[in-house]
N, C-alpha and C. Protein backbone atom coordinates (compact mmCIF):
# COMPACT_ATOMS: atom_id res chain seq x y z
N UNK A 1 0.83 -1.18 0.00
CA UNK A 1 0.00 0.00 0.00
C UNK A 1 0.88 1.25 0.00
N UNK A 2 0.80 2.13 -1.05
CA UNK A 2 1.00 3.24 -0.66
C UNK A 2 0.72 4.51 0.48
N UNK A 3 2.02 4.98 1.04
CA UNK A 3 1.55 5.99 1.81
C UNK A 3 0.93 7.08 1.01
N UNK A 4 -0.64 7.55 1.58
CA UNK A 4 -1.25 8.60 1.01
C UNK A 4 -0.52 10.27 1.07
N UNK A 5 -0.58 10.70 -0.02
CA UNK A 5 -0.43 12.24 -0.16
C UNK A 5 -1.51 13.15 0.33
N UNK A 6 -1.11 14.38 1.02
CA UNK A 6 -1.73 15.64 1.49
C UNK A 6 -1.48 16.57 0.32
N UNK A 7 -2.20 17.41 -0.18
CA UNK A 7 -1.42 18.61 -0.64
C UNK A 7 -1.84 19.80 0.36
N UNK A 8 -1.14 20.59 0.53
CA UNK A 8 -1.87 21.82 1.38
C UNK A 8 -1.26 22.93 1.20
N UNK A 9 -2.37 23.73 0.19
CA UNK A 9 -1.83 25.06 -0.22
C UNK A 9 -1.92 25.86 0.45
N UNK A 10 -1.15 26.86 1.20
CA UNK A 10 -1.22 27.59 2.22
C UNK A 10 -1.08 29.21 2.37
N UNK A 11 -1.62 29.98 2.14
CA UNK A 11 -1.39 31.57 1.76
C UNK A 11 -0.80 31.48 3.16
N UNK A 12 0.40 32.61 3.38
CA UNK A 12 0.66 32.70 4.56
C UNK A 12 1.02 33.99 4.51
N UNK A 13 0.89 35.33 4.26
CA UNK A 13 1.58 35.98 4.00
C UNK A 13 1.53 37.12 5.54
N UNK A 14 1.36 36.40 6.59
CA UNK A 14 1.38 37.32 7.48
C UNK A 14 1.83 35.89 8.72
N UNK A 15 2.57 36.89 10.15
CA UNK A 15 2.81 35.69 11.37
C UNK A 15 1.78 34.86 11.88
N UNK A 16 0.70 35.68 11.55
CA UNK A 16 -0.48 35.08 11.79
C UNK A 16 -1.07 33.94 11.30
N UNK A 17 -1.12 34.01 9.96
CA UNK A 17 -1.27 33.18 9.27
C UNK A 17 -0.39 31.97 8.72
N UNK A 18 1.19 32.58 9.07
CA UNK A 18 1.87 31.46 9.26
C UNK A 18 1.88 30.58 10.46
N UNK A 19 0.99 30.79 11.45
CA UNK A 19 0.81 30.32 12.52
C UNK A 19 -0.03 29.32 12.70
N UNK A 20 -1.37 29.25 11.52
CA UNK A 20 -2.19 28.54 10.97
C UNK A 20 -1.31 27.37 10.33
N UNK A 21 -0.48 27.96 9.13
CA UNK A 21 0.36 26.94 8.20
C UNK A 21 0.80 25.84 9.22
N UNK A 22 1.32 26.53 10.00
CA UNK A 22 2.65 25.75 10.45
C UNK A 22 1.85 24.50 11.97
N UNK A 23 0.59 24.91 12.57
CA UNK A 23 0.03 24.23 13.38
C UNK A 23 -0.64 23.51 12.50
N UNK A 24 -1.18 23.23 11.33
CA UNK A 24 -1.72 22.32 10.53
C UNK A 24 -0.67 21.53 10.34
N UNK A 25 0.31 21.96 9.74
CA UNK A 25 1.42 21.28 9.41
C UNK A 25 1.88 20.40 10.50
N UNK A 26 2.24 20.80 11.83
CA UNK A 26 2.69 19.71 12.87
C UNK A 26 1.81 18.68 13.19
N UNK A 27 0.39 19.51 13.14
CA UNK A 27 -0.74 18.30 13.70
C UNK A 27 -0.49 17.30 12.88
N UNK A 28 -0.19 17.38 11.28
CA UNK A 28 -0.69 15.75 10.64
C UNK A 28 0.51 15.13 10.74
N UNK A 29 1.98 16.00 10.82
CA UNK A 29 3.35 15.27 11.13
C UNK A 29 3.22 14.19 12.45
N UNK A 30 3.02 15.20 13.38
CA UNK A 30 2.51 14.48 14.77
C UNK A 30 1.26 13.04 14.88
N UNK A 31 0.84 12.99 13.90
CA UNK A 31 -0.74 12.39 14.41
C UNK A 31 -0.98 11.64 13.02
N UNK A 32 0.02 11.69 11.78
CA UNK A 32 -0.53 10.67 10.91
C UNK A 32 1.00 9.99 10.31
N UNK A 33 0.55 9.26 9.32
CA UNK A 33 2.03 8.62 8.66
C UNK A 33 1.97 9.04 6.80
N UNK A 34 0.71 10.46 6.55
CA UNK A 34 0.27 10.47 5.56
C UNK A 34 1.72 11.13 4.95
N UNK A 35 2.37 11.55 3.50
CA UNK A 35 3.22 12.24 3.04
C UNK A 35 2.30 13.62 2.83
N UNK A 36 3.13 14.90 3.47
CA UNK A 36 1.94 16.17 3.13
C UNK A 36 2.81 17.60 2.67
N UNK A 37 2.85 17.82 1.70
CA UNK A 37 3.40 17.97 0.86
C UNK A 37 3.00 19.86 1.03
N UNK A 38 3.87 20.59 1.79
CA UNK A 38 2.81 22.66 1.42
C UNK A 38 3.58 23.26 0.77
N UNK A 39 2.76 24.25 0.54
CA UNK A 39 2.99 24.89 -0.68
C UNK A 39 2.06 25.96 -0.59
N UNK A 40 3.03 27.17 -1.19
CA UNK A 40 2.34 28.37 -1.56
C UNK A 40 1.33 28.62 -2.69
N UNK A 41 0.14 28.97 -3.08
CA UNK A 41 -0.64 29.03 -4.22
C UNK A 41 0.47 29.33 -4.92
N UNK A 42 1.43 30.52 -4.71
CA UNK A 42 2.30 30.92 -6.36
C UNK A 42 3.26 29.86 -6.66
N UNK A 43 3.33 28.89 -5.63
CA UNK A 43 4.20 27.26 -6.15
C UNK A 43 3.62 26.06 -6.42
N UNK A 44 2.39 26.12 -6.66
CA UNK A 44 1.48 24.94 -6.75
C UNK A 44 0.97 24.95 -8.29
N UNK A 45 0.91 23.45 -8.73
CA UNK A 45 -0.32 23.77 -10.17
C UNK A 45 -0.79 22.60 -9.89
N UNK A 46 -1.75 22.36 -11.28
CA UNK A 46 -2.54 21.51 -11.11
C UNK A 46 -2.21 20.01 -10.92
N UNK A 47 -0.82 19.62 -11.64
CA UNK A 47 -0.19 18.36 -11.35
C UNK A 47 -0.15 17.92 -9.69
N UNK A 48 0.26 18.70 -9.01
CA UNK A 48 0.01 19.03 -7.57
C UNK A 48 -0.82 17.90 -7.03
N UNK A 49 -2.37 19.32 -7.69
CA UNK A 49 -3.51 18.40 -6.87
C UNK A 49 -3.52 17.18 -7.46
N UNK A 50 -3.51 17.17 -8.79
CA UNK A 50 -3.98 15.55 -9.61
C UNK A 50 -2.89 14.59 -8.45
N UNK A 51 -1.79 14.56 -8.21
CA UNK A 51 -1.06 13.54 -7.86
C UNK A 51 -1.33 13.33 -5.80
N UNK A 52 -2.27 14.28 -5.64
CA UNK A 52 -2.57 14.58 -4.32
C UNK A 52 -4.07 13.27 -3.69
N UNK A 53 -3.98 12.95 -2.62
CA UNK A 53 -5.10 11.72 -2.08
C UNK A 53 -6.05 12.56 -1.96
N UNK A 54 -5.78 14.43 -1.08
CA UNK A 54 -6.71 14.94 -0.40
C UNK A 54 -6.17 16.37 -0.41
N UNK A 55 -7.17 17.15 -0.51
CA UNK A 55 -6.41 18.28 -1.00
C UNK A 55 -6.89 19.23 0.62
N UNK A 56 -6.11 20.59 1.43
CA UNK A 56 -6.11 21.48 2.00
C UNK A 56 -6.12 22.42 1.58
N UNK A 57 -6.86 23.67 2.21
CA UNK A 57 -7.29 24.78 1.59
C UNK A 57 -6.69 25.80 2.83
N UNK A 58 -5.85 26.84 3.22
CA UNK A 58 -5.80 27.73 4.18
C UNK A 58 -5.65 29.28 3.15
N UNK A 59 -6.41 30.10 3.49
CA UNK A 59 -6.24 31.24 2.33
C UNK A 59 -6.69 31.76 3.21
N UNK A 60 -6.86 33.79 3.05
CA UNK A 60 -7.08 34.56 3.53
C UNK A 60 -8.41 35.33 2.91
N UNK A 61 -8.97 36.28 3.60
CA UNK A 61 -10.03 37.08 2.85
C UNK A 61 -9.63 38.31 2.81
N UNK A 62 -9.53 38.72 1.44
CA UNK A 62 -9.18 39.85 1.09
C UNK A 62 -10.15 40.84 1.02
N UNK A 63 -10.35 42.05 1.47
CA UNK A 63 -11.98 43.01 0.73
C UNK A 63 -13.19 42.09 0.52
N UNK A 64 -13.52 41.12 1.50
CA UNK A 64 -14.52 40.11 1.15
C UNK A 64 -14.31 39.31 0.26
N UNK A 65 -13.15 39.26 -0.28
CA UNK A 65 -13.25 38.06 -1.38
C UNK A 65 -11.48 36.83 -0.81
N UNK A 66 -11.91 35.71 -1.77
CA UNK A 66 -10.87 34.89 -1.69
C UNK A 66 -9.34 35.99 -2.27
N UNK A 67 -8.21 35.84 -1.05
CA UNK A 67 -6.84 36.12 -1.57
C UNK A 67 -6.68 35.71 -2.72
N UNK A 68 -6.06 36.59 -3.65
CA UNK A 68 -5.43 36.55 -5.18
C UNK A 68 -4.56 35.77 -5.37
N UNK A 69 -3.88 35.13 -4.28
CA UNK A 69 -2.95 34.17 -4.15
C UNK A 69 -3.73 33.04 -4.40
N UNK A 70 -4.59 32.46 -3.54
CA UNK A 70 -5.37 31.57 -3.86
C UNK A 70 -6.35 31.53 -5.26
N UNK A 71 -6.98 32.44 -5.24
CA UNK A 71 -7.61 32.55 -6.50
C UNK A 71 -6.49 32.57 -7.86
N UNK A 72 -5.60 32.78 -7.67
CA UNK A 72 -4.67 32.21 -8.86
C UNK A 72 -4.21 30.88 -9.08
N UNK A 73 -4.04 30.22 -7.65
CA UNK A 73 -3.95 29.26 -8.21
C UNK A 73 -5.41 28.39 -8.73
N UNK A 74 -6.34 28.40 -8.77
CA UNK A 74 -7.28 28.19 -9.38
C UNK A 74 -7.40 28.97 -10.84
N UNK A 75 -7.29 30.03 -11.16
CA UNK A 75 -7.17 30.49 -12.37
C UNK A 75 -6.23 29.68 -13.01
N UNK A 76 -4.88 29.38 -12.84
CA UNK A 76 -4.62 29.01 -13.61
C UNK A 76 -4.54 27.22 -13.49
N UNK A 77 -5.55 26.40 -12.75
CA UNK A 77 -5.62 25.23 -12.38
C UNK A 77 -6.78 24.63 -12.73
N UNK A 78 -7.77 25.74 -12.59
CA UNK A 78 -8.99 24.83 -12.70
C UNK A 78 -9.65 24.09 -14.17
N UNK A 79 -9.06 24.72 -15.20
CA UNK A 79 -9.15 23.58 -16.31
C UNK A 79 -8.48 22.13 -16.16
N UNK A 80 -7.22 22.72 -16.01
CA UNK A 80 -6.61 21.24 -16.05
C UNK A 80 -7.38 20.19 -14.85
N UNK A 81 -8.15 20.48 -14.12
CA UNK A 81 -8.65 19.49 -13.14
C UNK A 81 -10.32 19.17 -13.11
N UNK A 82 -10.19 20.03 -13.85
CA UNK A 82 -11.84 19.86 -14.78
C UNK A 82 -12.31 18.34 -14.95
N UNK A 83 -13.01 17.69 -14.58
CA UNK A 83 -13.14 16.32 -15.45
C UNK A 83 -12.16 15.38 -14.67
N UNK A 84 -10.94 15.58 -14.31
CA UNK A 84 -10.33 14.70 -13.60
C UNK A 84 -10.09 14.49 -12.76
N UNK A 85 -10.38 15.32 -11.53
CA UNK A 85 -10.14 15.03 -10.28
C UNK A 85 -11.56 14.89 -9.63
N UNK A 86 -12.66 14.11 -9.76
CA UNK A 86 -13.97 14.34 -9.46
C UNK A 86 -13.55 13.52 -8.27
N UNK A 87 -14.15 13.92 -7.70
CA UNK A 87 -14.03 12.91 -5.60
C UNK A 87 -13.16 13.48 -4.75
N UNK A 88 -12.09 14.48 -5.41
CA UNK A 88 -10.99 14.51 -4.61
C UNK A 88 -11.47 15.05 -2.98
N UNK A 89 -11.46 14.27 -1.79
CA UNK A 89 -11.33 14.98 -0.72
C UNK A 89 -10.70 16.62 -0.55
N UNK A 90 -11.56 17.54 0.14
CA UNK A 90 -10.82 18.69 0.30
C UNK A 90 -11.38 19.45 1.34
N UNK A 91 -10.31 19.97 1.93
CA UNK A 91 -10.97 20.86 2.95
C UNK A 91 -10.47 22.11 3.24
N UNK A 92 -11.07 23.36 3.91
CA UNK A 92 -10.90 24.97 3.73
C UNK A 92 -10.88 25.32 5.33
N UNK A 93 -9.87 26.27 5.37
CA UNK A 93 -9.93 27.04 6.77
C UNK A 93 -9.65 28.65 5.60
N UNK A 94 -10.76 29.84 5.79
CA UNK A 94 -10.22 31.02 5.85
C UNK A 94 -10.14 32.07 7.41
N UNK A 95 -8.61 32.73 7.31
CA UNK A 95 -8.35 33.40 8.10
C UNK A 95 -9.17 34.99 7.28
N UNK A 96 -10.19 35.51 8.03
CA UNK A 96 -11.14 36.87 7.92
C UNK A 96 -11.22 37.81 8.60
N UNK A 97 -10.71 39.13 7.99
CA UNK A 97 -11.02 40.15 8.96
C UNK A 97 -12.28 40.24 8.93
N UNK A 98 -13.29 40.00 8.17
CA UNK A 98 -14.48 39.89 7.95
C UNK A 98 -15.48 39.04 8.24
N UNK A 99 -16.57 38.89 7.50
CA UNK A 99 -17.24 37.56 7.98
C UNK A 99 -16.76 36.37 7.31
N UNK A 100 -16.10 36.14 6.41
CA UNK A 100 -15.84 35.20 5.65
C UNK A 100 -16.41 34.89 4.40
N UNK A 101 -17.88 35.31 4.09
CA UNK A 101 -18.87 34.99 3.54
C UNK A 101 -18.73 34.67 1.56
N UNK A 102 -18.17 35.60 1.22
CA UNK A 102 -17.42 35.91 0.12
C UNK A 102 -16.67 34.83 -0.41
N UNK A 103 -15.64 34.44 0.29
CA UNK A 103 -14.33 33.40 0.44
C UNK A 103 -15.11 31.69 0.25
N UNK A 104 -16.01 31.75 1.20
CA UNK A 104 -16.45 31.00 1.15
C UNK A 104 -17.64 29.89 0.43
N UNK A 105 -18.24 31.38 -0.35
CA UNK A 105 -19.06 31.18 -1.39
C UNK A 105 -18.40 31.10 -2.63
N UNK A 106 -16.91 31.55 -2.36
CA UNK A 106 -15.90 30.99 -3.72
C UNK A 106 -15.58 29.88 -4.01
N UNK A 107 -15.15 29.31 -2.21
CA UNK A 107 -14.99 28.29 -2.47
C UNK A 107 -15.39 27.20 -3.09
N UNK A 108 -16.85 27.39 -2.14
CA UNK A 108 -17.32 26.08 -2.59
C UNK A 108 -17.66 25.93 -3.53
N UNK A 109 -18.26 27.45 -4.64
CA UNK A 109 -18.07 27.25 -5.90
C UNK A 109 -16.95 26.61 -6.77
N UNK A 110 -16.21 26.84 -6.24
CA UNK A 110 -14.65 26.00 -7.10
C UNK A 110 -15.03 24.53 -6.56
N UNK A 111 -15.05 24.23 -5.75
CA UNK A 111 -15.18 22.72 -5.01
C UNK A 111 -16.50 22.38 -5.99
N UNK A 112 -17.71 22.85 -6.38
CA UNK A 112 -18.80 22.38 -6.54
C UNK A 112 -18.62 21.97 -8.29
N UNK A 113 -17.66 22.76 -8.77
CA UNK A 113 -17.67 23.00 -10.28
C UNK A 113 -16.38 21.87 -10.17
N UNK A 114 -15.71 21.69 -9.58
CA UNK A 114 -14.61 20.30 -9.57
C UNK A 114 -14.99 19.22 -9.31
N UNK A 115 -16.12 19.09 -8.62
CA UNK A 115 -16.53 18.15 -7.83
C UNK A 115 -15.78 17.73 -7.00
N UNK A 116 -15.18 18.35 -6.21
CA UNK A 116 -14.43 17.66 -5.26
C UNK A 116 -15.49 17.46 -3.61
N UNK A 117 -14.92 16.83 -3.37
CA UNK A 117 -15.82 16.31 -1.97
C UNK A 117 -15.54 16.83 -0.66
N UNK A 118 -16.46 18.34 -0.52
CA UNK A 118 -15.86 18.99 0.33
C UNK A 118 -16.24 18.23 1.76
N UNK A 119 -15.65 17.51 2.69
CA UNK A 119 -15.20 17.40 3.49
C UNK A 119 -15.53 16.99 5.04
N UNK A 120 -15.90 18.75 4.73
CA UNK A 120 -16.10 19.25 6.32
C UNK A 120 -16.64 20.77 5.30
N UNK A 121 -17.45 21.64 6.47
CA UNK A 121 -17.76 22.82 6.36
C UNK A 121 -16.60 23.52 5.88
N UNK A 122 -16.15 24.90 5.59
CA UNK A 122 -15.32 25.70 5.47
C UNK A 122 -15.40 26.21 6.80
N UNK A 123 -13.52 25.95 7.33
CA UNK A 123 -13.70 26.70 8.67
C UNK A 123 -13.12 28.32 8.55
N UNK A 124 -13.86 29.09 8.94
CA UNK A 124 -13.86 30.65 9.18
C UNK A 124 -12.92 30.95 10.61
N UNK A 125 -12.27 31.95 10.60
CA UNK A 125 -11.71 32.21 11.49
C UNK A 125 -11.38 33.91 10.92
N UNK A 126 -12.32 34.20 11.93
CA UNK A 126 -13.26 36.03 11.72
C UNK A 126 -12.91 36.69 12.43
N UNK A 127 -12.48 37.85 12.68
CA UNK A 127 -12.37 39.03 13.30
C UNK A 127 -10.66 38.98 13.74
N UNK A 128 -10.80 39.87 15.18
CA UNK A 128 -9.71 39.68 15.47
C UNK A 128 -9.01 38.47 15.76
N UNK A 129 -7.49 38.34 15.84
CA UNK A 129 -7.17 37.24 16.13
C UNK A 129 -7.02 36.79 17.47
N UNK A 130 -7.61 35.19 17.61
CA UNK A 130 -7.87 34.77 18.56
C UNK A 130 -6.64 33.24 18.58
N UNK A 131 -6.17 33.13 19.80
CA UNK A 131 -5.16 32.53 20.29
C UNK A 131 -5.82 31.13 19.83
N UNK A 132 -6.75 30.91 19.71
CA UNK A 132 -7.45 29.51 19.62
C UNK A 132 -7.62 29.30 18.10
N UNK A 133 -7.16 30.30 17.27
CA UNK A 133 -7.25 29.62 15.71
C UNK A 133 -6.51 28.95 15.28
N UNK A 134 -5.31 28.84 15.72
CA UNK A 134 -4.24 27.50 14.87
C UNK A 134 -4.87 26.34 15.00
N UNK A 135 -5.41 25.76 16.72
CA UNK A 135 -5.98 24.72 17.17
C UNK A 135 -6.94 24.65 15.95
N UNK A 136 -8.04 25.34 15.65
CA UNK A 136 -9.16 24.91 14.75
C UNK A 136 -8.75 24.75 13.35
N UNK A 137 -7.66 25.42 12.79
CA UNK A 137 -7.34 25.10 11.69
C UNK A 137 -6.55 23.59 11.69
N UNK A 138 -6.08 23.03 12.86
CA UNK A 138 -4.84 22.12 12.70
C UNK A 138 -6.27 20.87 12.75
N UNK A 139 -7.40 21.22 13.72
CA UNK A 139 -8.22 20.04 13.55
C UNK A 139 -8.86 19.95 12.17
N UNK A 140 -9.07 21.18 11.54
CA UNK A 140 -9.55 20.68 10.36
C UNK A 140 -8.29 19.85 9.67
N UNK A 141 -7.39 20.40 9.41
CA UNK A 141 -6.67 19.47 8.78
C UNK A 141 -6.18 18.26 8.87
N UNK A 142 -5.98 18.17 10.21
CA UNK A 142 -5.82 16.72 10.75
C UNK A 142 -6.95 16.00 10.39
N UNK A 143 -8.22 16.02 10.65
CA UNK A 143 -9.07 15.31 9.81
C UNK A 143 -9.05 15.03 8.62
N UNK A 144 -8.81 16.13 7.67
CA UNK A 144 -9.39 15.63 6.46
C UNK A 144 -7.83 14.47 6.37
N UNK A 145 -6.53 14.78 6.37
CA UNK A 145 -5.21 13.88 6.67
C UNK A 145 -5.71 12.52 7.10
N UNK A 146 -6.33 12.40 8.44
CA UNK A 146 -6.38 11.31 9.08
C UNK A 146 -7.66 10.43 8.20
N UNK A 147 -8.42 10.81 7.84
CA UNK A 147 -9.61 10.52 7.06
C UNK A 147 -9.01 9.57 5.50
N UNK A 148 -8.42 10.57 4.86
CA UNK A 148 -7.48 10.26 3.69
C UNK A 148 -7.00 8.82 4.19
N UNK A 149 -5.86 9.44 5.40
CA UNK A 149 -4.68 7.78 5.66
C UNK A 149 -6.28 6.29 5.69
N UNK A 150 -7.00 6.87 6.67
CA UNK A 150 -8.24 5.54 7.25
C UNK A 150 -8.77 4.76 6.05
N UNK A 151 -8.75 5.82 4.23
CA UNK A 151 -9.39 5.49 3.45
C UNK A 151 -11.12 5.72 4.12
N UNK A 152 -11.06 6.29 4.41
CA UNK A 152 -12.59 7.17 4.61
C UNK A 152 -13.18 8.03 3.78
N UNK A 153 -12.37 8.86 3.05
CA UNK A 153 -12.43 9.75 2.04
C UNK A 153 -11.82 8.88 0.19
């Protein structure tokens, strides 16, 4: 059996948000035997996801909408995964100064038009920052990870 792949694209462009990256990142090191592979949207393409078990989502909300970081890599991804990645497990944490609402209605539009199998909800993490968001981002990810390794997803 192969060990399963993570991909997890990760906008990080603030401490904050690398704080997210990097507690997702230990949780599935710590807690699975999956290979998980991060990456910045401006270093990711679509080969990526295709060769990926389960895909991670951490992006930011920009002016109410999905970061340009993220939304690029979908611009220039979402053909090539058109048609071929239908099932792929995936899951979303956005970090929001806002409500999230925007980001999230992107998402799942991208998820809905890929068909990928979102997961879990999109987790939001709104307003100011709160000491308790790495924890919620690292459980989302550890799930969808641990889910992937179980063959659950």
């Amino acid at each position: 059996m192969t060990t399963p792949q993570i991909l997890f694209i990760a906008h990080a462009p603030s401490p904050n948000t690398a704080a997210l990256r990097d507690a997702v990142t230990a949780a599935i090191h710590a807690e699975t035997a999956v290979r998980l592979i991060t990456r910045s949207p401006f270093d990711v393409g679509a080969e990526d996801a295709l060769d990926a078990d389960g895909v991670i989502i951490g992006t930011t909300e920009n002016i109410g909408a999905m970061a340009g970081a993220t939304k690029d890599f979908f611009d220039r991804s979402y053909n090539d995964l058109l048609e071929v990645s239908a099932g792929k497990p995936v899951a979303a944490y956005i970090r929001a100064g806002l409500d999230g609402t925007g980001t999230t209605r992107g998402l799942e539009s991208i998820f809905t038009g890929l068909r990928w199998r979102q997961t879990h909800p999109v987790t939001v993490l709104k307003g100011a920052w709160d000491d308790g968001f790495p924890a919620k981002a690292a459980e989302l990810g550890l799930t969808l990870a641990a889910g992937v390794e179980l063959g659950l997803y």
